[in-house]
Every structure is written in structure tokens, then in C-alpha cells.
C-alpha atoms as a PDB file:
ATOM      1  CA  UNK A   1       0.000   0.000   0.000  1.00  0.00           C
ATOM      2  CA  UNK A   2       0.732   3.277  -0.943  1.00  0.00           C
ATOM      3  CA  UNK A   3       0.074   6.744   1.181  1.00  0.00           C
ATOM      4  CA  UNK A   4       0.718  10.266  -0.360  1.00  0.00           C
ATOM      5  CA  UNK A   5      -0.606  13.408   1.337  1.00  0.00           C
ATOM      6  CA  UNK A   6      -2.339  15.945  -1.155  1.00  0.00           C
ATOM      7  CA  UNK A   7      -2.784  18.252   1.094  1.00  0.00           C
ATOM      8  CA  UNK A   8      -4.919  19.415   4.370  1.00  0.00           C
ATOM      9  CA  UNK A   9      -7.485  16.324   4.811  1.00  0.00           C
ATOM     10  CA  UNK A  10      -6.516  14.574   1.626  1.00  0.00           C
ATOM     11  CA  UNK A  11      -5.126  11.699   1.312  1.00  0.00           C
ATOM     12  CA  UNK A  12      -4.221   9.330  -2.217  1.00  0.00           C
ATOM     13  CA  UNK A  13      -4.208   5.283  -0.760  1.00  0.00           C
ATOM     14  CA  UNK A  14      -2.689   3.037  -3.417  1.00  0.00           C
ATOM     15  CA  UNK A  15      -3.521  -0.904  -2.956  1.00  0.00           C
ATOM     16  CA  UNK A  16      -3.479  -3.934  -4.848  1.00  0.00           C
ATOM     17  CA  UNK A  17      -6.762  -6.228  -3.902  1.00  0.00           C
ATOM     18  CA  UNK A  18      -7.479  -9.149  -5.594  1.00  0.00           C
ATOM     19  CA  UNK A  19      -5.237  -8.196  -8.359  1.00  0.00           C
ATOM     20  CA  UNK A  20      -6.764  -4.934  -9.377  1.00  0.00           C
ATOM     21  CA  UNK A  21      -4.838  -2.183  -8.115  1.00  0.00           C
ATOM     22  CA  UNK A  22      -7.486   0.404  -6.170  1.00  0.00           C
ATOM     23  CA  UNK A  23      -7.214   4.266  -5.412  1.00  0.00           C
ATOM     24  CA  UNK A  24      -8.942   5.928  -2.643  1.00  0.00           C
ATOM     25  CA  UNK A  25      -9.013   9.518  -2.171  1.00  0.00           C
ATOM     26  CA  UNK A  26      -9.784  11.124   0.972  1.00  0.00           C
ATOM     27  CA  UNK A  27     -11.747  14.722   1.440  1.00  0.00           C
ATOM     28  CA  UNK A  28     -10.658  16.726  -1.865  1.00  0.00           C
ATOM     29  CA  UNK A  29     -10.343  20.584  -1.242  1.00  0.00           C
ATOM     30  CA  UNK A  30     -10.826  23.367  -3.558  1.00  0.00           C
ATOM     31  CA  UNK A  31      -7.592  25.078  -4.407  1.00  0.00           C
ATOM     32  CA  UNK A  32      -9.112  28.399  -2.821  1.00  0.00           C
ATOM     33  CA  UNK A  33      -7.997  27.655   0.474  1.00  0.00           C
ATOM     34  CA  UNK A  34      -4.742  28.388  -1.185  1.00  0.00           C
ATOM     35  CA  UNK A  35      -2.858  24.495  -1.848  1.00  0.00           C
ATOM     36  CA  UNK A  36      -3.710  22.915  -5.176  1.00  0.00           C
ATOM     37  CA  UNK A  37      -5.026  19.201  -6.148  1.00  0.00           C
ATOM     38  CA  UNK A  38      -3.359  18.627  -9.600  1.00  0.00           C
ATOM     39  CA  UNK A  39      -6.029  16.451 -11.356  1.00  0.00           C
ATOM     40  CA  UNK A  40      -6.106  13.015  -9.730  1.00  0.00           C
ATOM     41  CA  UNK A  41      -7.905   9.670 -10.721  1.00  0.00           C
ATOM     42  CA  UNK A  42      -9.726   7.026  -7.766  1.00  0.00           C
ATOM     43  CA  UNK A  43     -11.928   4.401  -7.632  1.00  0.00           C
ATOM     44  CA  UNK A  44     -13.078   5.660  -4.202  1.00  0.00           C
ATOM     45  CA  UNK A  45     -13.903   8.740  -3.010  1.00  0.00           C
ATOM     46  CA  UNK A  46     -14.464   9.815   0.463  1.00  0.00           C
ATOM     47  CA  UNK A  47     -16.003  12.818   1.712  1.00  0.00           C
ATOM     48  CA  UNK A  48     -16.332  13.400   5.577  1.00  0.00           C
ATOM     49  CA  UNK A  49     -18.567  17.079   5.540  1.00  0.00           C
ATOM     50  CA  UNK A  50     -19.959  19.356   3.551  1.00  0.00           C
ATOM     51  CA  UNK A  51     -17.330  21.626   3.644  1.00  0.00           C
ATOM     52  CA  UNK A  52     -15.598  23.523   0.784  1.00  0.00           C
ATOM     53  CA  UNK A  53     -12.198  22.671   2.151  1.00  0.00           C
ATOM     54  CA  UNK A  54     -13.129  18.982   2.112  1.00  0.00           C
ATOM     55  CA  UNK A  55     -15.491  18.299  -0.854  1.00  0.00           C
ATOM     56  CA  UNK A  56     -14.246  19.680  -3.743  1.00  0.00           C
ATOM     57  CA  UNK A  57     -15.448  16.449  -6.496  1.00  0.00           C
ATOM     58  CA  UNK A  58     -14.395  18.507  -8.965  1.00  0.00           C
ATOM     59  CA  UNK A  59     -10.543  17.423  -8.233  1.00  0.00           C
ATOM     60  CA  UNK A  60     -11.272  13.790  -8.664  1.00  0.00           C
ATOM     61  CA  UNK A  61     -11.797  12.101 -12.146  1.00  0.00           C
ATOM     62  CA  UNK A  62     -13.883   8.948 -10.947  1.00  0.00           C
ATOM     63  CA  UNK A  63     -12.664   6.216 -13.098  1.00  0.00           C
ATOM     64  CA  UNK A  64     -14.602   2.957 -14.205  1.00  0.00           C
ATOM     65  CA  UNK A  65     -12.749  -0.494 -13.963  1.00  0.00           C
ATOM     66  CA  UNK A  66     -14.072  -2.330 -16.979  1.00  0.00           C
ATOM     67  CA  UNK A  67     -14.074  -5.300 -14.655  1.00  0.00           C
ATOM     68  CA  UNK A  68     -17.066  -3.437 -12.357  1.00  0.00           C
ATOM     69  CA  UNK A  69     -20.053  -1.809 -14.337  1.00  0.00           C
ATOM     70  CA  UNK A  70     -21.258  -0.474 -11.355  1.00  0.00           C
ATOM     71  CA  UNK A  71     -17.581   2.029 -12.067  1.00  0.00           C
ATOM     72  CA  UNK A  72     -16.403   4.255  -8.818  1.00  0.00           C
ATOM     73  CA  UNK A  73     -18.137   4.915  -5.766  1.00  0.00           C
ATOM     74  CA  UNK A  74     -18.327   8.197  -3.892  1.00  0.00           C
ATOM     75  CA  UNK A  75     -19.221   7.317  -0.075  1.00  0.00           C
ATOM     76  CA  UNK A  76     -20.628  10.645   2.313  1.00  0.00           C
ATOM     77  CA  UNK A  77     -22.520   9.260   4.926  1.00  0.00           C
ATOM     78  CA  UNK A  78     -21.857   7.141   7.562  1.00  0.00           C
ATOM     79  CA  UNK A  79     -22.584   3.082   6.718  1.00  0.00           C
ATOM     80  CA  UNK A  80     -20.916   0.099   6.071  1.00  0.00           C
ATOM     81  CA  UNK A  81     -19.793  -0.477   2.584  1.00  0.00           C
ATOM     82  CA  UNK A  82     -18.004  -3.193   0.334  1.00  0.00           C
ATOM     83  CA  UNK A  83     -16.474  -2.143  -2.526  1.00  0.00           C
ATOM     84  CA  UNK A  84     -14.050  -3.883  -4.946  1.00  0.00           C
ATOM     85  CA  UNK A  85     -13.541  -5.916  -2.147  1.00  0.00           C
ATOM     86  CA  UNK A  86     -12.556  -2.922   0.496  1.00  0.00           C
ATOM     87  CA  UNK A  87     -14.778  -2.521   3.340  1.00  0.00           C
ATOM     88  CA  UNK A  88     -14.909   0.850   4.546  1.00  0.00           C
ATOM     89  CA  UNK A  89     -17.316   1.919   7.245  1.00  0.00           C
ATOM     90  CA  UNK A  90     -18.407   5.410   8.007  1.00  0.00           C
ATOM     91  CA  UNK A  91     -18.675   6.728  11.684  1.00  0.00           C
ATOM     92  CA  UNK A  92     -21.467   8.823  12.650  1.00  0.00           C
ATOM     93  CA  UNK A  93     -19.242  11.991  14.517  1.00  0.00           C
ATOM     94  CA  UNK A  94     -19.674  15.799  15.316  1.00  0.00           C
ATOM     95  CA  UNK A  95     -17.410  18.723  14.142  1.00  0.00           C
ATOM     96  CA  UNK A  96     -17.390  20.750  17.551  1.00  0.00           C
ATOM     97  CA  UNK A  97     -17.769  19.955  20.665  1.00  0.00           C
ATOM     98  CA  UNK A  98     -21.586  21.140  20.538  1.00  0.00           C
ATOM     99  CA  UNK A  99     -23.736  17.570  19.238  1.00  0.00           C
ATOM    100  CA  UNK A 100     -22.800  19.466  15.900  1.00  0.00           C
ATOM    101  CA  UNK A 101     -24.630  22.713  16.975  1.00  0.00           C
ATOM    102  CA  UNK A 102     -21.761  25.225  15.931  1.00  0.00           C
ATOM    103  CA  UNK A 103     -19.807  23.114  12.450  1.00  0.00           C
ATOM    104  CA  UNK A 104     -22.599  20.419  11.681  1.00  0.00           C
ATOM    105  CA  UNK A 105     -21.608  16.785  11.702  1.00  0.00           C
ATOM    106  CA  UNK A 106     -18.638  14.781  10.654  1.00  0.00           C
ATOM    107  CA  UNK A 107     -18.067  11.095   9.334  1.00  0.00           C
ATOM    108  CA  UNK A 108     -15.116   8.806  10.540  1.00  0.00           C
ATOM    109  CA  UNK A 109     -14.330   6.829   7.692  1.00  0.00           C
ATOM    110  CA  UNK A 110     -12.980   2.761   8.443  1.00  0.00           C
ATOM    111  CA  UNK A 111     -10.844   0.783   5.654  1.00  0.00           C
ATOM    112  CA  UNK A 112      -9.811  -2.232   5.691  1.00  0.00           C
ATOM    113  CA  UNK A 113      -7.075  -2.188   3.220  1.00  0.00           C
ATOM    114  CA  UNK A 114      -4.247  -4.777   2.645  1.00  0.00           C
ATOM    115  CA  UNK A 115      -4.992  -6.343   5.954  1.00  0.00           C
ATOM    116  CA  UNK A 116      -4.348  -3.320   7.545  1.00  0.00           C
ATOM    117  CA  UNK A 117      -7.092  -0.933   9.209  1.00  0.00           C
ATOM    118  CA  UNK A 118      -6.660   2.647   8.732  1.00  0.00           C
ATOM    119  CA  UNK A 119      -8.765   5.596  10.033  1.00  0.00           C
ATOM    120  CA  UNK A 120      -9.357   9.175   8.398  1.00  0.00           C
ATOM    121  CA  UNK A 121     -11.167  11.426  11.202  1.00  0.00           C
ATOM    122  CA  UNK A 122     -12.348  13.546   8.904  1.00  0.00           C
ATOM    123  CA  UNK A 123     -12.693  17.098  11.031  1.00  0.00           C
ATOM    124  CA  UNK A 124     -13.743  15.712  14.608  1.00  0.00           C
ATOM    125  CA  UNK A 125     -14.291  18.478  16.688  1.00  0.00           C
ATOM    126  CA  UNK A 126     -14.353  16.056  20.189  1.00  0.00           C
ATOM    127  CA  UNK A 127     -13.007  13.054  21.744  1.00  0.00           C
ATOM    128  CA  UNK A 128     -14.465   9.940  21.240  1.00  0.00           C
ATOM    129  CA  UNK A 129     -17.269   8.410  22.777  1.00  0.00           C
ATOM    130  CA  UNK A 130     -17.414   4.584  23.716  1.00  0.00           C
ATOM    131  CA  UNK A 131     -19.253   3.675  20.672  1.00  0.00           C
ATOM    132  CA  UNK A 132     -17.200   5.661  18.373  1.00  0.00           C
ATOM    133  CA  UNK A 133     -14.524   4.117  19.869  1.00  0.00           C
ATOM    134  CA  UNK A 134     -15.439   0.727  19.855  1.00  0.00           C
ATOM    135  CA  UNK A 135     -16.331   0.600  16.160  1.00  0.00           C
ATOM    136  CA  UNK A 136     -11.780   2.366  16.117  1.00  0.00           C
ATOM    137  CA  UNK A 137     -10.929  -1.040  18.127  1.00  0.00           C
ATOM    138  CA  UNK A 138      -7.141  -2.298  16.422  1.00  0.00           C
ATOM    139  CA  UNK A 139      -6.938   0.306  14.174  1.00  0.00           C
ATOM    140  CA  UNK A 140      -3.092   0.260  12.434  1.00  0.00           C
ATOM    141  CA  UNK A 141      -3.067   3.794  10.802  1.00  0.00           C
ATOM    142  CA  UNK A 142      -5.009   6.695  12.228  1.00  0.00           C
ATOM    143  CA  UNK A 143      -5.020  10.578   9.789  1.00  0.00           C
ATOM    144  CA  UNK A 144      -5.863  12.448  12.781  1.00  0.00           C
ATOM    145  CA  UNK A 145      -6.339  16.470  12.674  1.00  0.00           C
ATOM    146  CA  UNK A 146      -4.202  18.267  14.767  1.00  0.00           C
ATOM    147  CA  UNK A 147      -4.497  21.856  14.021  1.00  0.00           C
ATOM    148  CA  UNK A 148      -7.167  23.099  16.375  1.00  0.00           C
ATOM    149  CA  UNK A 149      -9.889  26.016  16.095  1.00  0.00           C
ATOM    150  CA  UNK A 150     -12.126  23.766  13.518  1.00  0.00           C
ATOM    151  CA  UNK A 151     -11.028  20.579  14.461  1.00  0.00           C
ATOM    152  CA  UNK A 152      -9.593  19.242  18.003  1.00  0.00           C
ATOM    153  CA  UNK A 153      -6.322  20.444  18.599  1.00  0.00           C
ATOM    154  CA  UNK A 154      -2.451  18.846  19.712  1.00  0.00           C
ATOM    155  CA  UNK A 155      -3.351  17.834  23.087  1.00  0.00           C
ATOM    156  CA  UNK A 156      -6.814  16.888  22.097  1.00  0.00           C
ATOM    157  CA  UNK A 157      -5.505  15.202  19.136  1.00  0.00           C
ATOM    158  CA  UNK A 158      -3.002  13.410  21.658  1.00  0.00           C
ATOM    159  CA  UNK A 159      -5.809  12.037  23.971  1.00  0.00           C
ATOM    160  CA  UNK A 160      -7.617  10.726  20.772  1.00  0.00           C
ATOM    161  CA  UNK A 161      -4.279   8.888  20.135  1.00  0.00           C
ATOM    162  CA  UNK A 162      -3.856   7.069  23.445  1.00  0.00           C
ATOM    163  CA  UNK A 163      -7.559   6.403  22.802  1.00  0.00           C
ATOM    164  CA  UNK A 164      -7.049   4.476  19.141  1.00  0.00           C
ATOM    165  CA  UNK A 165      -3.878   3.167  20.221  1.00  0.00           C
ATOM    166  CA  UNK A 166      -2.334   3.232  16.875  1.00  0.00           C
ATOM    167  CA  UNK A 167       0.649   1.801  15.587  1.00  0.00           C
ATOM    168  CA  UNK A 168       1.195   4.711  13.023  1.00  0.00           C
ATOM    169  CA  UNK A 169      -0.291   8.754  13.120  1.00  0.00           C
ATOM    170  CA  UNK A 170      -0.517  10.658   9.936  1.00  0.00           C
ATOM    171  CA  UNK A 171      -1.150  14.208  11.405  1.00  0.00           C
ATOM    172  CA  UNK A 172      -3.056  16.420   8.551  1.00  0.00           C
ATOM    173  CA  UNK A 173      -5.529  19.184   9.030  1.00  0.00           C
ATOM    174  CA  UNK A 174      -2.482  21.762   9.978  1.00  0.00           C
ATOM    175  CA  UNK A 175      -0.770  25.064   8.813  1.00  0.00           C
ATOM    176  CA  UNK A 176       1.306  24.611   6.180  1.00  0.00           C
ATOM    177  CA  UNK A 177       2.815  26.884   3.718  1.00  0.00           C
ATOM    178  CA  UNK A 178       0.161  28.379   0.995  1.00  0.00           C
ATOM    179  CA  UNK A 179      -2.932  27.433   3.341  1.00  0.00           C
ATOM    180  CA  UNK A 180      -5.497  30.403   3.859  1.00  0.00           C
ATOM    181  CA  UNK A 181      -7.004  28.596   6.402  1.00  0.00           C
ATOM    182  CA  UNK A 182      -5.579  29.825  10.353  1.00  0.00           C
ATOM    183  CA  UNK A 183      -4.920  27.252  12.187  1.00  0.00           C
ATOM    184  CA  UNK A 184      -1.936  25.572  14.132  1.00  0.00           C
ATOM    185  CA  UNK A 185       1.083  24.137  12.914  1.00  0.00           C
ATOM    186  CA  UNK A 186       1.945  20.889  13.405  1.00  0.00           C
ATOM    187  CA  UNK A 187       4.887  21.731  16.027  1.00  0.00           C
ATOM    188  CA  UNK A 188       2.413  21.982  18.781  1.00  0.00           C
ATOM    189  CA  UNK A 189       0.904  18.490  18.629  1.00  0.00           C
ATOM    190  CA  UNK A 190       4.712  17.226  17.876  1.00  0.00           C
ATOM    191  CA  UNK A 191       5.149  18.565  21.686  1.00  0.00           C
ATOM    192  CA  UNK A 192       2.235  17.428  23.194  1.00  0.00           C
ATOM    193  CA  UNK A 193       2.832  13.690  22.113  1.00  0.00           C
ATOM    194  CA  UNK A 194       6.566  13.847  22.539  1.00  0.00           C
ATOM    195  CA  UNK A 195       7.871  12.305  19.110  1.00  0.00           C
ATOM    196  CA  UNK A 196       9.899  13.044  16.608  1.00  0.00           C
ATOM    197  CA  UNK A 197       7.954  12.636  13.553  1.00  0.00           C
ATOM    198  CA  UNK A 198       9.797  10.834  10.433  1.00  0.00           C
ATOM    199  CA  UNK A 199       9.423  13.122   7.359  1.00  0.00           C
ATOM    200  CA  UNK A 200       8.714  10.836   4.062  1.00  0.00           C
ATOM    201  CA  UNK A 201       7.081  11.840   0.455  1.00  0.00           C
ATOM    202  CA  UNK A 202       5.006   8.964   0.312  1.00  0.00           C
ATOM    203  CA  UNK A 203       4.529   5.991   2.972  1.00  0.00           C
ATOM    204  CA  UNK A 204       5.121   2.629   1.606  1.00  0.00           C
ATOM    205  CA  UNK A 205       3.733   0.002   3.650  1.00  0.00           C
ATOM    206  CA  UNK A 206       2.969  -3.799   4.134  1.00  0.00           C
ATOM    207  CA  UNK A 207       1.215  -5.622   6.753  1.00  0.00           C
ATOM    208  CA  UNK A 208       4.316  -6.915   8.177  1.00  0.00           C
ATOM    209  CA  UNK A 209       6.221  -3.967   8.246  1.00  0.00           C
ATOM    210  CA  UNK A 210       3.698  -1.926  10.865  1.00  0.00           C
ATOM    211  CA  UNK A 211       5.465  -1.142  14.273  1.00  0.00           C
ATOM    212  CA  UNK A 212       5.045  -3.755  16.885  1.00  0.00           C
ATOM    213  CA  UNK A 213       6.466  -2.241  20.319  1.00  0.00           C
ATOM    214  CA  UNK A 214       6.371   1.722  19.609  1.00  0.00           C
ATOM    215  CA  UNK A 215       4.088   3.938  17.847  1.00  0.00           C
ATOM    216  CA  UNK A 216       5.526   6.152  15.019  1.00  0.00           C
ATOM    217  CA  UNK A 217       4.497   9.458  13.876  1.00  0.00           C
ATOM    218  CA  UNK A 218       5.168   9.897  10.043  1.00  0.00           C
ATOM    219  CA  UNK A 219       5.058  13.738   8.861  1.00  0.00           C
ATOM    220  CA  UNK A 220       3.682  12.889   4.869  1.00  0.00           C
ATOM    221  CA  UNK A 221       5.483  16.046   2.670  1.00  0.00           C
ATOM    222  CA  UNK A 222       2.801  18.001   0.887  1.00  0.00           C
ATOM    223  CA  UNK A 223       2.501  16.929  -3.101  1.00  0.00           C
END
């Protein structure tokens, strides 16, 4: 499997399963908030809010796999879904701390990729509750927001960590250089959860190459 950060929220995941190779593509932005998606291809999409900085389908070219008439899938609601053989599960969540009342809601999105699990929070606003957090049980990869003000911040984003109990974080969701939107840079959440994050293009992974005794942060550069 194959990881590379687009920018903010999105995410391109690569995979192989049962010999087709599959693209999923996580919360697409429009370029106004001031990064750019050059014009990508999935089989997937997924879309966690109704936000302009997170559903921008006009990114994404949804391709058609000539084996599958049915051709790509766009998933924005929570559910449990099967697709090309990935299941992916949506998680009914909340963008503030509020029930929703100030930012609306916000879908956790579940794949089971590879034999791996991975986890995209979407924006969560909160910490998890015990059936949120049951549904996260042995989760391998977590994209967790960590800049604050829309979404929970560092130390928030630390206590959702020991939560998950990951073996790999992929903070997104911060300042970077280009993005209009104000919020925190990723230094702060670095402190809170006291690792040095390792700084890669693109994550590369296996099943058997996940961390067994530590957790590792990986900082994905910005493509």
C-alpha cells in the first residue's frame, strides 16, 4: 500500500486487492484555500462534511474499472460499505464539541485495506465516545487532525491517540505553507505527544512492516 498526502485532509491510498490495483481519495479541497489538487484519478472517493475545504469532487476524475459496471463509488454518509472488495465503514461523529450545533456533523471513515485498518477522522471536533470508539478497536493507521480552532487540537488530538492506540499517526488538518485557512502548525501536537515525527514523500507500507512495540508518527510532505 501506498500513502501520499495531497494536502490538508486529503489523502491518495494506493492498494493492490485481488489483483486490481485500487485508489482511494480522501476529502478533496478546492484550491481556494490556497494548496492545489493537480487532477487526480480514484476508484473511491471519500467525503467526511460538507465543507468547501473537504469536498471539492471537482478534483477527482472517478474512473470505471471495466471489470465493475457499477464504475467508482463516492461514499458521504456514515454506513458500512463493500467495494471492490474494500470494506470501509463510516462513523457517525460531530465537528465541535456542541452535538454538531456550531460546524454540523462529521463522518469517521474505516478501511480495511491490505490487511491493515486505517482511520481518516475527517474534522472531529471532540473526543471519542465509547461507541465511536469501539467501532476504532485495532486500528493500524489513524489521519488524525491536529491543528485546532475547527477541528480538536495537539493535546486533544493526543488524547484521541492514546484512545485508538495506533501503531502509526498521519497528522493532517495543519498550517502549512500556501494554506489560507488559520490554524496551528503541526509543532504543537509534535510537543504534546513527545515524538519526533519521520518526514517521508510517500509511505510505503505492508502488513508486516507496521510497528510492533512503539508507535511512530510519520510527517507525509505536501505533493
Amino acid at each position: 500500500m501506498q500513502i501520499t498526502w495531497l494536502g490538508h485532509a486529503c489523502f491518495k491510498i494506493q492498494a493492490r486487492n485481488n489483483g486490481d490495483n485500487i485508489t482511494i481519495i480522501t476529502d478533496p479541497f478546492d484550491n481556494s484555500i490556497g494548496l492545489k489538487i493537480t487532477k487526480q484519478s480514484a476508484d473511491i472517493v471519500t467525503i467526511s462534511h460538507q465543507h468547501y475545504d473537504h469536498n471539492n469532487l471537482g478534483a477527482i476524475k472517478l474512473i470505471r474499472n471495466n471489470k465493475d459496471k457499477e464504475g467508482a463509488f463516492l461514499i458521504e454518509t456514515p454506513g458500512e460499505y463493500e467495494i471492490k472488495g474494500i470494506f470501509i465503514q463510516g462513523i457517525p461523529s460531530f465537528h465541535d464539541k456542541e452535538q454538531g450545533a456550531k460546524r454540523g456533523i462529521n463522518t469517521i471513515y474505516r478501511f480495511e485495506v491490505e490487511g491493515m485498518s486505517l482511520a481518516h477522522l475527517g474534522d472531529l471536533g471532540h473526543i471519542l465516545d465509547d461507541e465511536q470508539l469501539e467501532k476504532l478497536q485495532g486500528i493500524d493507521i489513524v489521519f488524525i487532525p491536529v491543528g485546532g480552532k475547527y477541528t480538536i487540537d495537539g493535546k486533544e488530538a493526543v488524547e484521541v491517540i492514546q484512545q485508538i492506540e495506533p501503531r502509526i499517526v498521519i497528522p493532517m488538518h495543519y498550517k502549512i505553507p500556501n494554506l489560507k485557512i488559520d490554524i496551528d502548525k503541526v509543532d504543537n501536537f509534535l510537543k504534546e505527544i513527545g515524538l519526533k515525527g519521520e518526514s517521508l514523500d510517500k509511505l510505503k507500507i505492508l502488513k508486516k512492516d507496521l510497528p510492533q512495540d512503539k508507535m511512530k508518527v510519520i510527517l507525509l510532505n505536501y505533493k
